[in-house]
PDB file of N, CA and C in Angstrom:
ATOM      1  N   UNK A   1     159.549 174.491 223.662  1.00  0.00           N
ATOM      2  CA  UNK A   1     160.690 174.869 224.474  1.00  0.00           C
ATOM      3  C   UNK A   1     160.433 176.236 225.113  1.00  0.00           C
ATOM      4  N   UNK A   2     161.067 176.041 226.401  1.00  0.00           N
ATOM      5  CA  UNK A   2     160.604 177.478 227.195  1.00  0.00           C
ATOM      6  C   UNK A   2     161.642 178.651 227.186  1.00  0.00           C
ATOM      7  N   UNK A   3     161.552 179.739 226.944  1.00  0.00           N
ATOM      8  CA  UNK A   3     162.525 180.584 226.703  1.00  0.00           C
ATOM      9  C   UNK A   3     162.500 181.335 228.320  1.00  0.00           C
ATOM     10  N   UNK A   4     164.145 180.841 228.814  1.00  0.00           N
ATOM     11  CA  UNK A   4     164.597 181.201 230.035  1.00  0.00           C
ATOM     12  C   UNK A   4     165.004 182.694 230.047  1.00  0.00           C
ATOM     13  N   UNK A   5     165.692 183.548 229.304  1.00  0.00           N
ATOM     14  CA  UNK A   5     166.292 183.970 229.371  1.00  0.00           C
ATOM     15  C   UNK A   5     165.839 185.990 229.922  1.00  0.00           C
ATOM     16  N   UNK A   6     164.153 186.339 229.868  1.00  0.00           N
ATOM     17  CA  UNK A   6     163.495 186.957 230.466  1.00  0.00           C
ATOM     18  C   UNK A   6     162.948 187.079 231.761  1.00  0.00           C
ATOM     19  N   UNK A   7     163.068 185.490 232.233  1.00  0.00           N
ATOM     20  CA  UNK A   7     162.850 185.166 233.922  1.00  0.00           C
ATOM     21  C   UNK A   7     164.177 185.669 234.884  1.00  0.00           C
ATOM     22  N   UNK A   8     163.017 186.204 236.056  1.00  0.00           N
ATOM     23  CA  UNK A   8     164.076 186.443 236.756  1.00  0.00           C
ATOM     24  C   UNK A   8     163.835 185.230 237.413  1.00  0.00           C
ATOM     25  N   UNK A   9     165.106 185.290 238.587  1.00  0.00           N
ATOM     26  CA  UNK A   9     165.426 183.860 239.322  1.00  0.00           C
ATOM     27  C   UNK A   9     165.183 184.562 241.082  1.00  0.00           C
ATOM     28  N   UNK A  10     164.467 183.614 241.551  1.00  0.00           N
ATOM     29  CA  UNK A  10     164.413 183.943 243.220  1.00  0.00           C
ATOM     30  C   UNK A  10     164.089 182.852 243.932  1.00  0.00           C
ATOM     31  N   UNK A  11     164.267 182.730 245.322  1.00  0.00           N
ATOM     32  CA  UNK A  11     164.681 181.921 246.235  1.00  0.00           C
ATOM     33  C   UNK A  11     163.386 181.097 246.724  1.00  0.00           C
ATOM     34  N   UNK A  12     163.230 180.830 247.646  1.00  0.00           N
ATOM     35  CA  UNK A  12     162.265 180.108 248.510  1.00  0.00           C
ATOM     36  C   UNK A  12     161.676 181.394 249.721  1.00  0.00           C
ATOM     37  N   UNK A  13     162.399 181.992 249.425  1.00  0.00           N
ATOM     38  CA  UNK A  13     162.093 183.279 250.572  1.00  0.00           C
ATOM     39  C   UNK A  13     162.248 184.777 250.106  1.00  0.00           C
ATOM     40  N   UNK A  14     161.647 185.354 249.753  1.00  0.00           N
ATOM     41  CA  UNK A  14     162.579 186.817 249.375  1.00  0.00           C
ATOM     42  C   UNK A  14     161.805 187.659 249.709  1.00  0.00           C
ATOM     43  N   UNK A  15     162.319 189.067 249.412  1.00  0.00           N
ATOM     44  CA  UNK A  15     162.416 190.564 250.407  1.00  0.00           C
ATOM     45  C   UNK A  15     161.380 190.738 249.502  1.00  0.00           C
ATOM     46  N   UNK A  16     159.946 191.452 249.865  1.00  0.00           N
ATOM     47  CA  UNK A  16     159.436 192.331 249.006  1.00  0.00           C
ATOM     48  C   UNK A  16     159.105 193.074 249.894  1.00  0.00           C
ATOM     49  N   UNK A  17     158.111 194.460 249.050  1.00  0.00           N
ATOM     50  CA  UNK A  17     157.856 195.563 249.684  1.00  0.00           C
ATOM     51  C   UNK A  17     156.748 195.310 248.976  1.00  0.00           C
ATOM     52  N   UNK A  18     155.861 195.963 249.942  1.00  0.00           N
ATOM     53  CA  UNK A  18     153.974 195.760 250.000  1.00  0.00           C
ATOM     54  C   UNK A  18     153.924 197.471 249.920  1.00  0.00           C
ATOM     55  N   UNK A  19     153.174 197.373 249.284  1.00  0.00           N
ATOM     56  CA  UNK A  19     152.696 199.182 248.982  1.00  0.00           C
ATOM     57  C   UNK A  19     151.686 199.495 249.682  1.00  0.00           C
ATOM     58  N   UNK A  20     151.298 200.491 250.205  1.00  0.00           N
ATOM     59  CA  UNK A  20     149.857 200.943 250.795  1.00  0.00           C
ATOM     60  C   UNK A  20     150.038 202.869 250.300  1.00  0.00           C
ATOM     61  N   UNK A  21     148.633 203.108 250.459  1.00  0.00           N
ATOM     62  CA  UNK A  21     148.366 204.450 250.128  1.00  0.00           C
ATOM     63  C   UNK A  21     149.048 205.337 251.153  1.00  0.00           C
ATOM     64  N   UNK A  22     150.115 204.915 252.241  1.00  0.00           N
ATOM     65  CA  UNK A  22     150.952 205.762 252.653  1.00  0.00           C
ATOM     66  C   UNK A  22     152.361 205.632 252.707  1.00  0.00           C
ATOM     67  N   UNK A  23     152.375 204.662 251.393  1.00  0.00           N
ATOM     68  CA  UNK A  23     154.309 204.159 251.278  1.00  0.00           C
ATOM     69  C   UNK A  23     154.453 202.720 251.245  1.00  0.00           C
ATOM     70  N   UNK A  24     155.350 202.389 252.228  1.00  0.00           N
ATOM     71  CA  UNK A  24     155.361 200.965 251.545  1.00  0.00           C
ATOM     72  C   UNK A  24     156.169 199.879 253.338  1.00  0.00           C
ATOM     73  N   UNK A  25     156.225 198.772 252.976  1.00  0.00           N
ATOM     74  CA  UNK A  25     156.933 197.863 254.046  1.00  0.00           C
ATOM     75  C   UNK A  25     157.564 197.416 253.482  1.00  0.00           C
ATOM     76  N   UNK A  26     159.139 196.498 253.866  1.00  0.00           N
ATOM     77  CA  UNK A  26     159.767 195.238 253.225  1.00  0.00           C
ATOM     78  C   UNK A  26     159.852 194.604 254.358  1.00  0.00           C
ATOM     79  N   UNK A  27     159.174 193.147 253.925  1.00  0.00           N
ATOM     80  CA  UNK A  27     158.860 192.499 255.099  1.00  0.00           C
ATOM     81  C   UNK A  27     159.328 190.692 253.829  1.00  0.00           C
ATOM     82  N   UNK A  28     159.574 189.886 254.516  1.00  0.00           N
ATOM     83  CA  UNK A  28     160.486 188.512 253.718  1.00  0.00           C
ATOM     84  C   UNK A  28     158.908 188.138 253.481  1.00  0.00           C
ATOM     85  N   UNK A  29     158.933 187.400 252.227  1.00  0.00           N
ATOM     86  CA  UNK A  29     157.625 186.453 251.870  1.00  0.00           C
ATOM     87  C   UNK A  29     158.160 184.863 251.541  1.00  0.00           C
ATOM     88  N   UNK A  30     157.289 183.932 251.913  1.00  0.00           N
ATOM     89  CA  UNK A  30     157.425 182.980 251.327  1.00  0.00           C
ATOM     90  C   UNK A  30     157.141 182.603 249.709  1.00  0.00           C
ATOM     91  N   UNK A  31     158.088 181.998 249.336  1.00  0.00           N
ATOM     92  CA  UNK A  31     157.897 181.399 247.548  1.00  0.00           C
ATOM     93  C   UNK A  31     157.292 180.284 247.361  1.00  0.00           C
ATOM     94  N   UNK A  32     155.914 179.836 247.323  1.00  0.00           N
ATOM     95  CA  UNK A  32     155.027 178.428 247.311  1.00  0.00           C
ATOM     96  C   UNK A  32     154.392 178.495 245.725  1.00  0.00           C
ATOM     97  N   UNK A  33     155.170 177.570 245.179  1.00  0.00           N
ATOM     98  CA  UNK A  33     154.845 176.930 243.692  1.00  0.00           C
ATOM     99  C   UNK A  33     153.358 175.872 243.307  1.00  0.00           C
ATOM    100  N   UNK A  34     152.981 175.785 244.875  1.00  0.00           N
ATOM    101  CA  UNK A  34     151.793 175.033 244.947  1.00  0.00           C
ATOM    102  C   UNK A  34     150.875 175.611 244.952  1.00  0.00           C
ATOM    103  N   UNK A  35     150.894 176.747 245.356  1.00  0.00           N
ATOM    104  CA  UNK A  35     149.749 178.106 246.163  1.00  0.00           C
ATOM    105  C   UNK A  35     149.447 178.349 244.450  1.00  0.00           C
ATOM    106  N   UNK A  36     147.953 178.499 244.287  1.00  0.00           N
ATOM    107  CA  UNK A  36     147.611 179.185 243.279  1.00  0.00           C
ATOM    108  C   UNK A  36     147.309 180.560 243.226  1.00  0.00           C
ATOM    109  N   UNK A  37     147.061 181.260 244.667  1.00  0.00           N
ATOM    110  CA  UNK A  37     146.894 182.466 244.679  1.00  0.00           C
ATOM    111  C   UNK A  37     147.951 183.123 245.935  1.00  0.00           C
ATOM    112  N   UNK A  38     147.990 184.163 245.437  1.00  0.00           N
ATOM    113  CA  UNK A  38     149.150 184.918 246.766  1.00  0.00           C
ATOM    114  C   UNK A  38     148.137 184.884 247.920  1.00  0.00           C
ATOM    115  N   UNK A  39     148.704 184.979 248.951  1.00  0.00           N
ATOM    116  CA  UNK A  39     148.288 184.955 250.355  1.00  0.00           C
ATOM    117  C   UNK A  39     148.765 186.213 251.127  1.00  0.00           C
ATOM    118  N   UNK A  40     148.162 187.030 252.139  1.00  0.00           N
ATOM    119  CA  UNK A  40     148.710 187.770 252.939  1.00  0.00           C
ATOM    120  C   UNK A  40     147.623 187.765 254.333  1.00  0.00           C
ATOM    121  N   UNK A  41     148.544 187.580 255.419  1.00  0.00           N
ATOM    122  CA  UNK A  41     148.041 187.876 257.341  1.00  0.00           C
ATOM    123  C   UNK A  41     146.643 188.920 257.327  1.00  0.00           C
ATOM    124  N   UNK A  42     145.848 188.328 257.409  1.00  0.00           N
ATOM    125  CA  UNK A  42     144.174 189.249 257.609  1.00  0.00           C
ATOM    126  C   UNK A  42     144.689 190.252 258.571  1.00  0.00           C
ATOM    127  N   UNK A  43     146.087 190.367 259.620  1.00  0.00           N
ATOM    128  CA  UNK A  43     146.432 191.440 260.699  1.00  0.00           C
ATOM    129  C   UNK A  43     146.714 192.306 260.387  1.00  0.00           C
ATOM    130  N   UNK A  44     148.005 192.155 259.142  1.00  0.00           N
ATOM    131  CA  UNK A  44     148.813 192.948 258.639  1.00  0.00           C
ATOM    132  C   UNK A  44     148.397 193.477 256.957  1.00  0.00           C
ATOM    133  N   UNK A  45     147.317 193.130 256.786  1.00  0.00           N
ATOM    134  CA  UNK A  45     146.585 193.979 255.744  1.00  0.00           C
ATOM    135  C   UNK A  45     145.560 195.003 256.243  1.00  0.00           C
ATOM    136  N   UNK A  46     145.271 194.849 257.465  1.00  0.00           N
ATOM    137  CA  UNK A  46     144.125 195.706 258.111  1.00  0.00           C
ATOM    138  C   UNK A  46     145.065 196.762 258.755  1.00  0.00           C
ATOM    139  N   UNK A  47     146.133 196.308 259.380  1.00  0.00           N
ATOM    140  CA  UNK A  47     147.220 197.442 259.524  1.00  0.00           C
ATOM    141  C   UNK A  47     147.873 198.285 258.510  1.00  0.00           C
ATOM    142  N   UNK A  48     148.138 197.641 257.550  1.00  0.00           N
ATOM    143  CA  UNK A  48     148.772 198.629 256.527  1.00  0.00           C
ATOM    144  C   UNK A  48     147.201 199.559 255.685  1.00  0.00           C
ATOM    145  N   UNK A  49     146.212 199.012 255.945  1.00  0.00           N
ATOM    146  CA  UNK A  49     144.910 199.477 255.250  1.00  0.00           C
ATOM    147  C   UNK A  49     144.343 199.554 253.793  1.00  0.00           C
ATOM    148  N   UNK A  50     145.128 198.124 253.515  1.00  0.00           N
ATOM    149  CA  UNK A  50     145.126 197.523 252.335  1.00  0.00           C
ATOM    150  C   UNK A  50     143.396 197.348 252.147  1.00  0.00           C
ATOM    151  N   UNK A  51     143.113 197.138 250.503  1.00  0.00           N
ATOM    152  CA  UNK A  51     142.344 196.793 250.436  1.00  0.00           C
ATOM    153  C   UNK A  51     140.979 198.181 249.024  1.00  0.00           C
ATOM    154  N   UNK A  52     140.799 197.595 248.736  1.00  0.00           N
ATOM    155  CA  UNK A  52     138.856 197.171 249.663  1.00  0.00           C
ATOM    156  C   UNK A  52     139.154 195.051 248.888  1.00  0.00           C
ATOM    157  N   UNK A  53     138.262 194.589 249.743  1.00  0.00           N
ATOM    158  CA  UNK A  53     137.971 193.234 249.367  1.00  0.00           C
ATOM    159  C   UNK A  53     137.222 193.460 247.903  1.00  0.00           C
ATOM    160  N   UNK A  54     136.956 192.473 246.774  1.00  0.00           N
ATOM    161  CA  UNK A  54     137.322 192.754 245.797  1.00  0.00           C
ATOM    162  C   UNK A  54     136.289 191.703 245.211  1.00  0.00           C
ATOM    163  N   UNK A  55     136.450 190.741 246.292  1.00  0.00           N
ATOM    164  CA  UNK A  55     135.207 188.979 245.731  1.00  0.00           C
ATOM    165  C   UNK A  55     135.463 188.437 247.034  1.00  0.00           C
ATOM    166  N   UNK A  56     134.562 187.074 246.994  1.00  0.00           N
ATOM    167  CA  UNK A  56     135.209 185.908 248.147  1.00  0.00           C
ATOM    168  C   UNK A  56     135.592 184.494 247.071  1.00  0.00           C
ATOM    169  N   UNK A  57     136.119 184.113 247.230  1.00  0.00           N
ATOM    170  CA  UNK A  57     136.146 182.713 246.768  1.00  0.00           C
ATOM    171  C   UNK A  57     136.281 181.623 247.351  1.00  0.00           C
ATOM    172  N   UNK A  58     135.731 180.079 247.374  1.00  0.00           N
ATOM    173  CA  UNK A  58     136.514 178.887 247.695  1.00  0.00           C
ATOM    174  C   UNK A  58     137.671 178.842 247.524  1.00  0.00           C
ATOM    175  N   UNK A  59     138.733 178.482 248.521  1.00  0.00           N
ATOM    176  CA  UNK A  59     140.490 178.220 248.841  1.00  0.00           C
ATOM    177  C   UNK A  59     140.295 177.473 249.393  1.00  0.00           C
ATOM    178  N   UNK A  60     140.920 176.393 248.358  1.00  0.00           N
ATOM    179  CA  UNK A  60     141.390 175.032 249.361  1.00  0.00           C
ATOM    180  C   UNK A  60     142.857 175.105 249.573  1.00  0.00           C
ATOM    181  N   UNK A  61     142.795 174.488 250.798  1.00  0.00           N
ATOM    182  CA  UNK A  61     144.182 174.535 251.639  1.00  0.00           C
ATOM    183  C   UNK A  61     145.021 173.383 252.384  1.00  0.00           C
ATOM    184  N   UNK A  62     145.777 173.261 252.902  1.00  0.00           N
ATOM    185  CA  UNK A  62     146.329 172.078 253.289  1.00  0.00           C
ATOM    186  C   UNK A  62     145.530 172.342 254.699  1.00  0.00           C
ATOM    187  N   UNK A  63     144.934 173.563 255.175  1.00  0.00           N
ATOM    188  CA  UNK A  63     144.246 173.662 256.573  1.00  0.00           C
ATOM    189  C   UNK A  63     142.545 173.452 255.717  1.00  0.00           C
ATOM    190  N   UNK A  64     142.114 173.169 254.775  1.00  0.00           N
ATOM    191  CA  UNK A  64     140.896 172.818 254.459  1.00  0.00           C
ATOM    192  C   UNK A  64     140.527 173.894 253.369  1.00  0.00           C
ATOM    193  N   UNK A  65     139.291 173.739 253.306  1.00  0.00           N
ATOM    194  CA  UNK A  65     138.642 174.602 252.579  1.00  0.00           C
ATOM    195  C   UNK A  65     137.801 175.665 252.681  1.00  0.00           C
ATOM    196  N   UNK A  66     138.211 177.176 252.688  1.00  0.00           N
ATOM    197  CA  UNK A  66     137.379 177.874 253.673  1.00  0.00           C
ATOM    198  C   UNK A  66     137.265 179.443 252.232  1.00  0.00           C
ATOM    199  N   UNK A  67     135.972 179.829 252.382  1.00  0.00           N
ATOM    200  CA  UNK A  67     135.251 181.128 251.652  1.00  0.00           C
ATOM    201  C   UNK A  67     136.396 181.977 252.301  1.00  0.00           C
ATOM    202  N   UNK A  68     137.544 183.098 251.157  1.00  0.00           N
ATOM    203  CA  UNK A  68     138.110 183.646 251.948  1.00  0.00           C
ATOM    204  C   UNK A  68     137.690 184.934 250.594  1.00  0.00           C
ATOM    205  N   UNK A  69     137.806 186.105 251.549  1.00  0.00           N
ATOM    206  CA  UNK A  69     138.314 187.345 250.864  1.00  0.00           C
ATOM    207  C   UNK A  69     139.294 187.198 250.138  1.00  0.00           C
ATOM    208  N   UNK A  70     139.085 188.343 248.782  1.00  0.00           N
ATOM    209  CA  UNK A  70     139.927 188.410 247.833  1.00  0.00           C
ATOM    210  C   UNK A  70     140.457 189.849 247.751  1.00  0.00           C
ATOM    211  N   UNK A  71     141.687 190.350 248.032  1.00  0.00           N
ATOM    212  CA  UNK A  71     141.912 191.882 247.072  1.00  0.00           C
ATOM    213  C   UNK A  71     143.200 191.914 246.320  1.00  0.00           C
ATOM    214  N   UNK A  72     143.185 193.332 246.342  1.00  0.00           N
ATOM    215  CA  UNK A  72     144.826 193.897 245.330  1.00  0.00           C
ATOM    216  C   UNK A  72     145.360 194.314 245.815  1.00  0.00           C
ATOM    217  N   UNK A  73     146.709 193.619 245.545  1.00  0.00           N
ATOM    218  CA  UNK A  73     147.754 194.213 246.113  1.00  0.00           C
ATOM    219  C   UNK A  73     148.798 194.926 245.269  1.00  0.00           C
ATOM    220  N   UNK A  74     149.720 195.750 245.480  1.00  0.00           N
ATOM    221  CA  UNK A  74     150.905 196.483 244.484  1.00  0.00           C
ATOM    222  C   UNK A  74     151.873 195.858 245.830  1.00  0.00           C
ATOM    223  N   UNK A  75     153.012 195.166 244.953  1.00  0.00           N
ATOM    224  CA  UNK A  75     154.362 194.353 245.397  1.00  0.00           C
ATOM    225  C   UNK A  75     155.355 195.172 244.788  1.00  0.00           C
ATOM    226  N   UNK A  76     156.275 194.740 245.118  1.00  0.00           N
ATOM    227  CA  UNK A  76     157.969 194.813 244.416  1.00  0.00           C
ATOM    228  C   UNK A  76     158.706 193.347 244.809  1.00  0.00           C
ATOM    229  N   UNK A  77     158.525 192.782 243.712  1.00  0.00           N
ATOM    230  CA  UNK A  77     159.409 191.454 244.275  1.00  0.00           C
ATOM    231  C   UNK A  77     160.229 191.131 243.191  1.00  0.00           C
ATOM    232  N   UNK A  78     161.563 191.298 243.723  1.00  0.00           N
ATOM    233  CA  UNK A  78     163.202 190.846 242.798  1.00  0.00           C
ATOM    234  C   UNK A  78     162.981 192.271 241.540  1.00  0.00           C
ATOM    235  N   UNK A  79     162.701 193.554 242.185  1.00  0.00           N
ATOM    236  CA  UNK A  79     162.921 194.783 241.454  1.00  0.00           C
ATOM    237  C   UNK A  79     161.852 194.542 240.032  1.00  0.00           C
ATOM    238  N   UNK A  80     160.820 193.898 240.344  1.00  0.00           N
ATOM    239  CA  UNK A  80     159.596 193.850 239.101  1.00  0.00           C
ATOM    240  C   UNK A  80     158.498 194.658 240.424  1.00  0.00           C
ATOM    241  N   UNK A  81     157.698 195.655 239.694  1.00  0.00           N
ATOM    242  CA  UNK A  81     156.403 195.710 240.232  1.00  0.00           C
ATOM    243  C   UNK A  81     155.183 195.229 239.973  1.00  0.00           C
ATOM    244  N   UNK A  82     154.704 194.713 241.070  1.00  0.00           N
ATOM    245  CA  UNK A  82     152.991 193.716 240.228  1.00  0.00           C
ATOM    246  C   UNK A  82     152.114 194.223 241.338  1.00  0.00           C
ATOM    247  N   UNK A  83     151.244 194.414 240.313  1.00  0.00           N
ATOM    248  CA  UNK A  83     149.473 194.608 241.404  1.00  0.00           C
ATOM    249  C   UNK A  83     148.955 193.033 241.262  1.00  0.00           C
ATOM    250  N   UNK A  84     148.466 192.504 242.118  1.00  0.00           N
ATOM    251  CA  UNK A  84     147.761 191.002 241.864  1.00  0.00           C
ATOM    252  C   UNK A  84     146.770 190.978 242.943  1.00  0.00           C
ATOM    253  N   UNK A  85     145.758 190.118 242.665  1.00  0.00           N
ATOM    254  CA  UNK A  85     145.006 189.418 243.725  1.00  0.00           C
ATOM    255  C   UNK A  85     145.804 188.623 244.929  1.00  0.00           C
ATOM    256  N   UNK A  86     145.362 188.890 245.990  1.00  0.00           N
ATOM    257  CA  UNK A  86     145.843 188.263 247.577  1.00  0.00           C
ATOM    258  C   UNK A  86     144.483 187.637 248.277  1.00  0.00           C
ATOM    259  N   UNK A  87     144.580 186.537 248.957  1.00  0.00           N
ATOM    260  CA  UNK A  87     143.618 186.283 249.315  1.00  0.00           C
ATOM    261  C   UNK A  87     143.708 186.605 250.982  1.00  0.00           C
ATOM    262  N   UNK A  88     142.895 186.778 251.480  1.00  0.00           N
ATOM    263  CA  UNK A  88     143.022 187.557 253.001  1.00  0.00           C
ATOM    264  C   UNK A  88     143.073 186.172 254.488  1.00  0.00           C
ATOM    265  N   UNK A  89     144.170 186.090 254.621  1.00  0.00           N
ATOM    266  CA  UNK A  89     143.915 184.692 255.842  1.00  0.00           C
ATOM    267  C   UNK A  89     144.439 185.571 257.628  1.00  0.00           C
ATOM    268  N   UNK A  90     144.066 183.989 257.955  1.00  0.00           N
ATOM    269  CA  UNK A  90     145.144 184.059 259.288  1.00  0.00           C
ATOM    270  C   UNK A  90     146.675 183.374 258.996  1.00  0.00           C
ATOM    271  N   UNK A  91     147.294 184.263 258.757  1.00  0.00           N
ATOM    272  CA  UNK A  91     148.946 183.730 258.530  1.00  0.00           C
ATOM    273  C   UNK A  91     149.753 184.089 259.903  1.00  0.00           C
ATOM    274  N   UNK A  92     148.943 184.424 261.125  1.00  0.00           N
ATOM    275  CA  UNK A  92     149.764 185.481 262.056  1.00  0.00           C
ATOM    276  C   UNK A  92     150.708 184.366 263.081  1.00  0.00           C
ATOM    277  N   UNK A  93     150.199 182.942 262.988  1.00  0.00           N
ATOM    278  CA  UNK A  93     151.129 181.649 263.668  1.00  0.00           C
ATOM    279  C   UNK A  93     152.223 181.620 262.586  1.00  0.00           C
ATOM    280  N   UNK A  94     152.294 181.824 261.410  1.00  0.00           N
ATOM    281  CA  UNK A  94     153.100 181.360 260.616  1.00  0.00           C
ATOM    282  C   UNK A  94     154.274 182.022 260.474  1.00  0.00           C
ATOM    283  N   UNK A  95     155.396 181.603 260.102  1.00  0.00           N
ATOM    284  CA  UNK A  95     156.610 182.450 260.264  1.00  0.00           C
ATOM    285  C   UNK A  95     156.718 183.884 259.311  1.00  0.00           C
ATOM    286  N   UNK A  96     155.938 183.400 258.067  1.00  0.00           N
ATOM    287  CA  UNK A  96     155.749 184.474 256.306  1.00  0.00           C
ATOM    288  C   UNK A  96     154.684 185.138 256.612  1.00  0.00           C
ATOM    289  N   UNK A  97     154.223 186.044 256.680  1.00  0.00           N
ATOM    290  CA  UNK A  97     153.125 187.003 256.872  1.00  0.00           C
ATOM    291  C   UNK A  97     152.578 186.948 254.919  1.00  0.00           C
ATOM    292  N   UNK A  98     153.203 187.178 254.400  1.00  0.00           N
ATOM    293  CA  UNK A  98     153.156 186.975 252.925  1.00  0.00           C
ATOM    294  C   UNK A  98     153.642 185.634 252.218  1.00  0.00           C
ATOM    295  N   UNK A  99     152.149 185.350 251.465  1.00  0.00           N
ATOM    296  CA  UNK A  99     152.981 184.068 250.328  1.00  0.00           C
ATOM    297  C   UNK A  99     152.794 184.621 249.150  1.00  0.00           C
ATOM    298  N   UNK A 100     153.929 184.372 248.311  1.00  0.00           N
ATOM    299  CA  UNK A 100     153.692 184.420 246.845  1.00  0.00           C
ATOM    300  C   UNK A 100     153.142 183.179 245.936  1.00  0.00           C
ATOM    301  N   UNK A 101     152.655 183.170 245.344  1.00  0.00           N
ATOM    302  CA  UNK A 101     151.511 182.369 244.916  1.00  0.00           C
ATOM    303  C   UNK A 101     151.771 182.374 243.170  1.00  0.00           C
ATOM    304  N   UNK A 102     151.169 181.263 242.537  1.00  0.00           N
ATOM    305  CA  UNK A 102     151.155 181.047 240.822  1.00  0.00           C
ATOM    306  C   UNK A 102     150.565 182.622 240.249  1.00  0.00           C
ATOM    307  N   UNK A 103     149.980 183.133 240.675  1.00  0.00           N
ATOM    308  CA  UNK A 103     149.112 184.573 239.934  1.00  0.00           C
ATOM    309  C   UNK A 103     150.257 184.953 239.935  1.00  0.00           C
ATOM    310  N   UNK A 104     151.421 185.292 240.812  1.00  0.00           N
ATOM    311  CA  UNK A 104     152.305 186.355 240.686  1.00  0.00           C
ATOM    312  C   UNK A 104     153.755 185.527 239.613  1.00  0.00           C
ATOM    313  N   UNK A 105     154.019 184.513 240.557  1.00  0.00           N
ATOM    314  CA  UNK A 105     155.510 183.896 239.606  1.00  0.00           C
ATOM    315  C   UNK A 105     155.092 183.885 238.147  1.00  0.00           C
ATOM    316  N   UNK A 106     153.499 183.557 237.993  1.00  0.00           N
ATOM    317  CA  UNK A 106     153.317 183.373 236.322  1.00  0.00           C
ATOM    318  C   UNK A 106     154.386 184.523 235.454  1.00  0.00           C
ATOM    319  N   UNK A 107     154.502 185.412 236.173  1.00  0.00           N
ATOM    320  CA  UNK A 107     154.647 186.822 235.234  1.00  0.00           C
ATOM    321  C   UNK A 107     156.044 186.852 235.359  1.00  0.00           C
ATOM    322  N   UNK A 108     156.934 185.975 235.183  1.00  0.00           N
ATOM    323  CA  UNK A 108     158.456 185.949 234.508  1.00  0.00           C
ATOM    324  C   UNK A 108     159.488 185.459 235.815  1.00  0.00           C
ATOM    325  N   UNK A 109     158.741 184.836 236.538  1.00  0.00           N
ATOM    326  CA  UNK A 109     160.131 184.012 237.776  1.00  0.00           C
ATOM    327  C   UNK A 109     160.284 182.610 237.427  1.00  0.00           C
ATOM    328  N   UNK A 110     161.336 182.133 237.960  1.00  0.00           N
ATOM    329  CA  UNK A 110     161.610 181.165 238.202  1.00  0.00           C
ATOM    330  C   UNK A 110     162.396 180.583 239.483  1.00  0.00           C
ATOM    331  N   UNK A 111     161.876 179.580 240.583  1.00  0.00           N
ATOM    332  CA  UNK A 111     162.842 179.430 241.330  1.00  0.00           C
ATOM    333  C   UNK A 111     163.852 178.362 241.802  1.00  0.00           C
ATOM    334  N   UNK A 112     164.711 179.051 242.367  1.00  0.00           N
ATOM    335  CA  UNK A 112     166.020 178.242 242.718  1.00  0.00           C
ATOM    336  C   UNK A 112     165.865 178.566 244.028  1.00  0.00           C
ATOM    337  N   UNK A 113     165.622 176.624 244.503  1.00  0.00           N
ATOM    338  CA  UNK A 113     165.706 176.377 246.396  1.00  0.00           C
ATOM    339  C   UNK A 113     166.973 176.880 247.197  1.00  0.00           C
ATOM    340  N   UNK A 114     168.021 176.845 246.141  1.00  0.00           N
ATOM    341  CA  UNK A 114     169.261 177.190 246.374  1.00  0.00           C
ATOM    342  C   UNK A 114     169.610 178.822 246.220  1.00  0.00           C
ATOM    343  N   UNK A 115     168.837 179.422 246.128  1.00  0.00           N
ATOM    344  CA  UNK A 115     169.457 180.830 246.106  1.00  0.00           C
ATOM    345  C   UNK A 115     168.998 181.347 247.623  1.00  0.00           C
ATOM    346  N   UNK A 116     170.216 182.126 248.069  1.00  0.00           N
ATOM    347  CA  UNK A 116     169.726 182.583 249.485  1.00  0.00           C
ATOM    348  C   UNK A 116     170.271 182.374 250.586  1.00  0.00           C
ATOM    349  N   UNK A 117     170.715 180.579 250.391  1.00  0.00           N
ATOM    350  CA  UNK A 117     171.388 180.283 251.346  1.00  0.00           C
ATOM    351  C   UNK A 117     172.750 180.208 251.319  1.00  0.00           C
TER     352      UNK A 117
END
C-alpha cells in the first residue's frame, strides 16, 4: 500500500521557476507521466545559460529516436526545490517550453487532470 499522505498534488500544467546563475524565470511546464526524463527548449536553455551538458543519451520519442544532450537543472515546482537531469530538445513549436518528466514526479507528486481547471 502506497502512503499518500507526503505527496504533493499538481495539475497537467503548472507554474515553475527554472533557476540560472543569475536568478530565476516562471514560465508554465507541462506534467507528462509517460516522459521518463524532464525535457526543456534547446532555445531557452541557451538563453537562460543553463547548463554545461553533462552526457548524451538515446531518447525515444513519439517524434523517434534521437542522441540528445543531457544536463541539470534547479526547479521549484508546487513550492519543492529539485536539481534533476533535463534532456536538451527542440520544444520551440510546442506550446510547454518545459516538460516534467518521471525523474522529477518520482520525488513525492501526484497528479490530478482535474486540478487547474
Amino acid at each position: 500500500m502506497t502512503n499518500y499522505k507526503n505527496k504533493t498534488i499538481i495539475g497537467l500544467v503548472e507554474k515553475i521557476e527554472l533557476y540560472n546563475k543569475k536568478g530565476s524565470m516562471t514560465l508554465l511546464a507541462r506534467i507528462d507521466t509517460g516522459a521518463t526524463k524532464s525535457s526543456i527548449d534547446a532555445r531557452l536553455a541557451a538563453e537562460l545559460q543553463l547548463g554545461p551538458v553533462i552526457q548524451r543519451k538515446l531518447i525515444k520519442s513519439a517524434h523517434g529516436n534521437k542522441i540528445r544532450p543531457i544536463m541539470e537543472a534547479k526547479i521549484r515546482l508546487a513550492r519543492k526545490i529539485i536539481t534533476s537531469e533535463f534532456t536538451i530538445a527542440d520544444r520551440n513549436h510546442m506550446k510547454y517550453h518545459v516538460l516534467i518528466g518521471q525523474n522529477i514526479l518520482k520525488q513525492g507528486y501526484l497528479i490530478d487532470p482535474g486540478k487547474g481547471k
